[in-house]
PDB file of N, CA and C in Angstrom:
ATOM      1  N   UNK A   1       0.849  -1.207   0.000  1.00  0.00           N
ATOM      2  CA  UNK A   1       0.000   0.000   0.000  1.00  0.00           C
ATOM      3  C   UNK A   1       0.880   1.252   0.000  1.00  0.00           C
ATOM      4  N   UNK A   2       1.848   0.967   0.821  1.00  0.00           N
ATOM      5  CA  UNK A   2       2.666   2.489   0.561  1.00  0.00           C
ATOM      6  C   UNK A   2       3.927   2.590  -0.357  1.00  0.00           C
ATOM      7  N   UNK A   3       3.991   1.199  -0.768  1.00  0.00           N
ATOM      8  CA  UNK A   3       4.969   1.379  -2.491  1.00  0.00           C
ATOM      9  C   UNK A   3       3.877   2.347  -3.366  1.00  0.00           C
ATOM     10  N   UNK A   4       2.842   1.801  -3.360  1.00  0.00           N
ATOM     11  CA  UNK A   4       1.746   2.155  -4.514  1.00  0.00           C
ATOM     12  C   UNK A   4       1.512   3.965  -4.305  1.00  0.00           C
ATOM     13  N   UNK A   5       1.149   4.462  -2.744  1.00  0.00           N
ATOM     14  CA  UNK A   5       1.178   5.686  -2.951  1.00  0.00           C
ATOM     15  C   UNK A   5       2.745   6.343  -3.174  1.00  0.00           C
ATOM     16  N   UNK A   6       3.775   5.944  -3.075  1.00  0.00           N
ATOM     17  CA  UNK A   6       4.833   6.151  -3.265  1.00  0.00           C
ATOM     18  C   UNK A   6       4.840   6.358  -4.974  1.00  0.00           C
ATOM     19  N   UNK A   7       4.751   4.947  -5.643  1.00  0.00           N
ATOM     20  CA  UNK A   7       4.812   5.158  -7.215  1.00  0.00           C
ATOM     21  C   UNK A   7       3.835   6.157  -7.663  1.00  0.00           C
ATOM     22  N   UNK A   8       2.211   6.789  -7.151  1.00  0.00           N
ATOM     23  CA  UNK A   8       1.323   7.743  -7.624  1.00  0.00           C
ATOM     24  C   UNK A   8       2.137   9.236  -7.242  1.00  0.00           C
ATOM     25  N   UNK A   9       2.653   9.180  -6.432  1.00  0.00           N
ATOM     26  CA  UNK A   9       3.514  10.816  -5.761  1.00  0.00           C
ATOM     27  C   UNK A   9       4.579  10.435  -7.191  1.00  0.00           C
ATOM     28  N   UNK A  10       5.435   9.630  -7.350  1.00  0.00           N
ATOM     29  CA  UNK A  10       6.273   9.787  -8.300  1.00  0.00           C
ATOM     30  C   UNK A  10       5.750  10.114  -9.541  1.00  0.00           C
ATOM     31  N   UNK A  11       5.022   9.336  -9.846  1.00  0.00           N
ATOM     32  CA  UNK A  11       4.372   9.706 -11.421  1.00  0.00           C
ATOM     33  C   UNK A  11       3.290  10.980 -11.385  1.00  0.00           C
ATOM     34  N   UNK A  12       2.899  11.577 -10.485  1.00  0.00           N
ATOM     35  CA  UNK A  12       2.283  13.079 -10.125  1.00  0.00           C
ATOM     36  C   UNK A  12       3.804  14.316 -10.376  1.00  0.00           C
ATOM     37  N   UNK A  13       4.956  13.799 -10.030  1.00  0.00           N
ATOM     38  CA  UNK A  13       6.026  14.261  -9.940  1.00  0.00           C
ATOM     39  C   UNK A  13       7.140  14.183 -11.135  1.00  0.00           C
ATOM     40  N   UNK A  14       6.809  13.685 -11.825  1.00  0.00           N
ATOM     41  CA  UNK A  14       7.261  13.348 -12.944  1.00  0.00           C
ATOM     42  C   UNK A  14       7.747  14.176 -14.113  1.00  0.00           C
ATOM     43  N   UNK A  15       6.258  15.125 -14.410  1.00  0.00           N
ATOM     44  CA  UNK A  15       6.006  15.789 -15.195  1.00  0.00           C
ATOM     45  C   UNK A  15       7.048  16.818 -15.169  1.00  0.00           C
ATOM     46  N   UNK A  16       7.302  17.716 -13.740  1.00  0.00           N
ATOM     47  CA  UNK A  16       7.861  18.661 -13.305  1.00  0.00           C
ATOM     48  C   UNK A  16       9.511  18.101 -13.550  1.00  0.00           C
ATOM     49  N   UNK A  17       9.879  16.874 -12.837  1.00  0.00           N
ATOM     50  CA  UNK A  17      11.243  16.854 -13.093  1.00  0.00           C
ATOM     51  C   UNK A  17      11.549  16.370 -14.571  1.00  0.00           C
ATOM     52  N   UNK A  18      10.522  16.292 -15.622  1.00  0.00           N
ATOM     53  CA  UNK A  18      11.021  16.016 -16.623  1.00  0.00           C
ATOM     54  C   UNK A  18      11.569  17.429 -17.366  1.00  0.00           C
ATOM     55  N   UNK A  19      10.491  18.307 -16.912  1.00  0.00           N
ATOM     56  CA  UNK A  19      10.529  19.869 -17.139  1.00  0.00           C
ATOM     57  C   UNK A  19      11.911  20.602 -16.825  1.00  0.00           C
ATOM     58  N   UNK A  20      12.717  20.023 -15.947  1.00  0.00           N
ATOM     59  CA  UNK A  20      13.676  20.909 -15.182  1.00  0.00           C
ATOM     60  C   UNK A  20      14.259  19.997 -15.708  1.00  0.00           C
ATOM     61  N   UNK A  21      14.437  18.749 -16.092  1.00  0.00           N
ATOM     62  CA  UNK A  21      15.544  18.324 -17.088  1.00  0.00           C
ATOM     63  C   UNK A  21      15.993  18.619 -18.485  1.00  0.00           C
ATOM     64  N   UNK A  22      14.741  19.026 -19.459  1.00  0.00           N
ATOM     65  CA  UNK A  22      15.131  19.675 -19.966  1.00  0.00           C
ATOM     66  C   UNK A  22      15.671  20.877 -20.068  1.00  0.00           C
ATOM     67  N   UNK A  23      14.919  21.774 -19.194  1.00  0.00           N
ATOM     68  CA  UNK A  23      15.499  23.228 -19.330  1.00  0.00           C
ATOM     69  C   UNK A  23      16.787  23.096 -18.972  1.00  0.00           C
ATOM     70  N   UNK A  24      17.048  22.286 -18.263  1.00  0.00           N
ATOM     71  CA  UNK A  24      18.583  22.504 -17.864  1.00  0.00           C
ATOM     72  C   UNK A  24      19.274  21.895 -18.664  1.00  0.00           C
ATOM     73  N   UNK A  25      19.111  21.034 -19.700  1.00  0.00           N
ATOM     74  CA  UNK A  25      19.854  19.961 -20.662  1.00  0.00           C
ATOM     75  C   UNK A  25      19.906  22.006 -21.599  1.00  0.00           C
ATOM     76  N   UNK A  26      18.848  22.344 -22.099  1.00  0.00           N
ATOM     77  CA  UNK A  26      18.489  23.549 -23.099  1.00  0.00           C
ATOM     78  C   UNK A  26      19.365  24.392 -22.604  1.00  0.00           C
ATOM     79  N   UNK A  27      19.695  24.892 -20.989  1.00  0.00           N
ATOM     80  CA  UNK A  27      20.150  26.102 -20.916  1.00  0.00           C
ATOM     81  C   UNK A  27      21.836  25.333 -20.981  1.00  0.00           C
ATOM     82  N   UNK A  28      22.086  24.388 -20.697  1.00  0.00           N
ATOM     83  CA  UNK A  28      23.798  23.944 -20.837  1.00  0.00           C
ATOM     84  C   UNK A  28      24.102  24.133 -22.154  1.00  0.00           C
ATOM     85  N   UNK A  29      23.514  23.381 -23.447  1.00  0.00           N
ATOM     86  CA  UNK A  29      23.363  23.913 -24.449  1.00  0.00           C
ATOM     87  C   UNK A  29      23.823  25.307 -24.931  1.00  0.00           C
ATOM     88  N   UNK A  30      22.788  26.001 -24.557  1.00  0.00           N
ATOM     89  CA  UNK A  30      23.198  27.607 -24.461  1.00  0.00           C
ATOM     90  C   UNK A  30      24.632  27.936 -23.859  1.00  0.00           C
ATOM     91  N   UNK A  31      24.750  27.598 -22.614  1.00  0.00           N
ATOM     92  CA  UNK A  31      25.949  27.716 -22.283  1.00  0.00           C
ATOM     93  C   UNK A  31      27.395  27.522 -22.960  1.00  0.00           C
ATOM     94  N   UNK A  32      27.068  26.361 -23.402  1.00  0.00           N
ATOM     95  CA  UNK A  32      28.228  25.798 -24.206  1.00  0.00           C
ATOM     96  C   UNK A  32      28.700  26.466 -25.556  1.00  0.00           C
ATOM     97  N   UNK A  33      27.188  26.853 -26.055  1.00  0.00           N
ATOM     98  CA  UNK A  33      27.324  27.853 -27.544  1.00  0.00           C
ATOM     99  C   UNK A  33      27.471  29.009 -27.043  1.00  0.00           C
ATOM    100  N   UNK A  34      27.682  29.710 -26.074  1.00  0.00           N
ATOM    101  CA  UNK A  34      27.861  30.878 -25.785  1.00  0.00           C
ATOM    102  C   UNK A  34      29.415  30.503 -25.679  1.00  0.00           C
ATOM    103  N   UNK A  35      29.971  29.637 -24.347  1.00  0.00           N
ATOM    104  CA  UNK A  35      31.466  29.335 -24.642  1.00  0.00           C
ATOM    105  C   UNK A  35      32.088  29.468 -25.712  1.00  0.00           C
ATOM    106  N   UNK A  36      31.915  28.939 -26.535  1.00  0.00           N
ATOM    107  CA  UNK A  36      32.549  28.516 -27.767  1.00  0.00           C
ATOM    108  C   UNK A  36      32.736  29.974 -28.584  1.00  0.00           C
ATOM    109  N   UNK A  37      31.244  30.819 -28.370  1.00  0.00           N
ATOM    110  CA  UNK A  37      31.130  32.043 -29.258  1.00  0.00           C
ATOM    111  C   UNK A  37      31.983  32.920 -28.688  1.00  0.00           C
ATOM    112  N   UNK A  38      31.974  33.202 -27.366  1.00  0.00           N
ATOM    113  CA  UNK A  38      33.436  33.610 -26.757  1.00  0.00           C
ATOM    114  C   UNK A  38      34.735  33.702 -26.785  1.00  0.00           C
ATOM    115  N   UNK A  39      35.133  32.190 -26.888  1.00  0.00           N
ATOM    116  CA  UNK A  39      36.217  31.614 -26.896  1.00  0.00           C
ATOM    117  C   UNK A  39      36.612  32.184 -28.719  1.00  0.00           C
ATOM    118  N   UNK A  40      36.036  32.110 -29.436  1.00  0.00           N
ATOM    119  CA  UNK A  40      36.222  32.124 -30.816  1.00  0.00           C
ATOM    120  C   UNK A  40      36.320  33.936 -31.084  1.00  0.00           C
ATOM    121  N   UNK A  41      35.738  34.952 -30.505  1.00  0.00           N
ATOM    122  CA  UNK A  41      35.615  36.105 -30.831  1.00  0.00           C
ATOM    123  C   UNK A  41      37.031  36.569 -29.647  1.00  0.00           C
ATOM    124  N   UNK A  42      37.362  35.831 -28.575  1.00  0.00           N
ATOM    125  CA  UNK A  42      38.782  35.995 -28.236  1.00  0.00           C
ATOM    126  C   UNK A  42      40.239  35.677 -29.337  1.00  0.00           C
ATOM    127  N   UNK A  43      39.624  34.814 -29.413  1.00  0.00           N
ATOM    128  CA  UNK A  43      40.966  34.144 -30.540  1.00  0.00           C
ATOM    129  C   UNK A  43      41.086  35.006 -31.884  1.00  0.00           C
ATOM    130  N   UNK A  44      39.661  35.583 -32.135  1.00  0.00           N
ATOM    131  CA  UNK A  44      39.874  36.747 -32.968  1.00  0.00           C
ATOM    132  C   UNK A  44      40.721  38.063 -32.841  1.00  0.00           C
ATOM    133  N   UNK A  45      40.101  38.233 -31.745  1.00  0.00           N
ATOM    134  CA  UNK A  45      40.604  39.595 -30.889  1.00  0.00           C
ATOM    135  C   UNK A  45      42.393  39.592 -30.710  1.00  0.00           C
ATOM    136  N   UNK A  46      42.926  38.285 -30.325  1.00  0.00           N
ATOM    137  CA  UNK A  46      44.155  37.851 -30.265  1.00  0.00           C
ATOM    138  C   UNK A  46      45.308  37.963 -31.594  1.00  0.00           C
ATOM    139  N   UNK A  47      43.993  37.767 -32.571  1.00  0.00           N
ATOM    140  CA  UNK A  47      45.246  37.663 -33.989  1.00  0.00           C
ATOM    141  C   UNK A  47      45.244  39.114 -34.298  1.00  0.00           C
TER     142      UNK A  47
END
């Protein structure tokens, strides 16, 4: 009985941490293309 309300709280919960996995998979993403756009307009700046 309390696996079962355990698995209904998880799958009620689900939705949300699927949500914050992406955004955060999306904003690293961003991050990384921002790195790179950085890193590359330095190396410009350098020559």
């Amino acid at each position: 009985m309390v696996l079962r309300n355990l698995i209904v709280i998880v799958l009620e919960q689900l939705p949300y941490v699927i949500c914050i996995y992406i955004g955060l998979y999306m904003l690293s993403s961003e991050v990384r293309s921002l790195i790179s756009c950085i890193s590359v307009s330095i190396q410009k700046q350098s020559r």
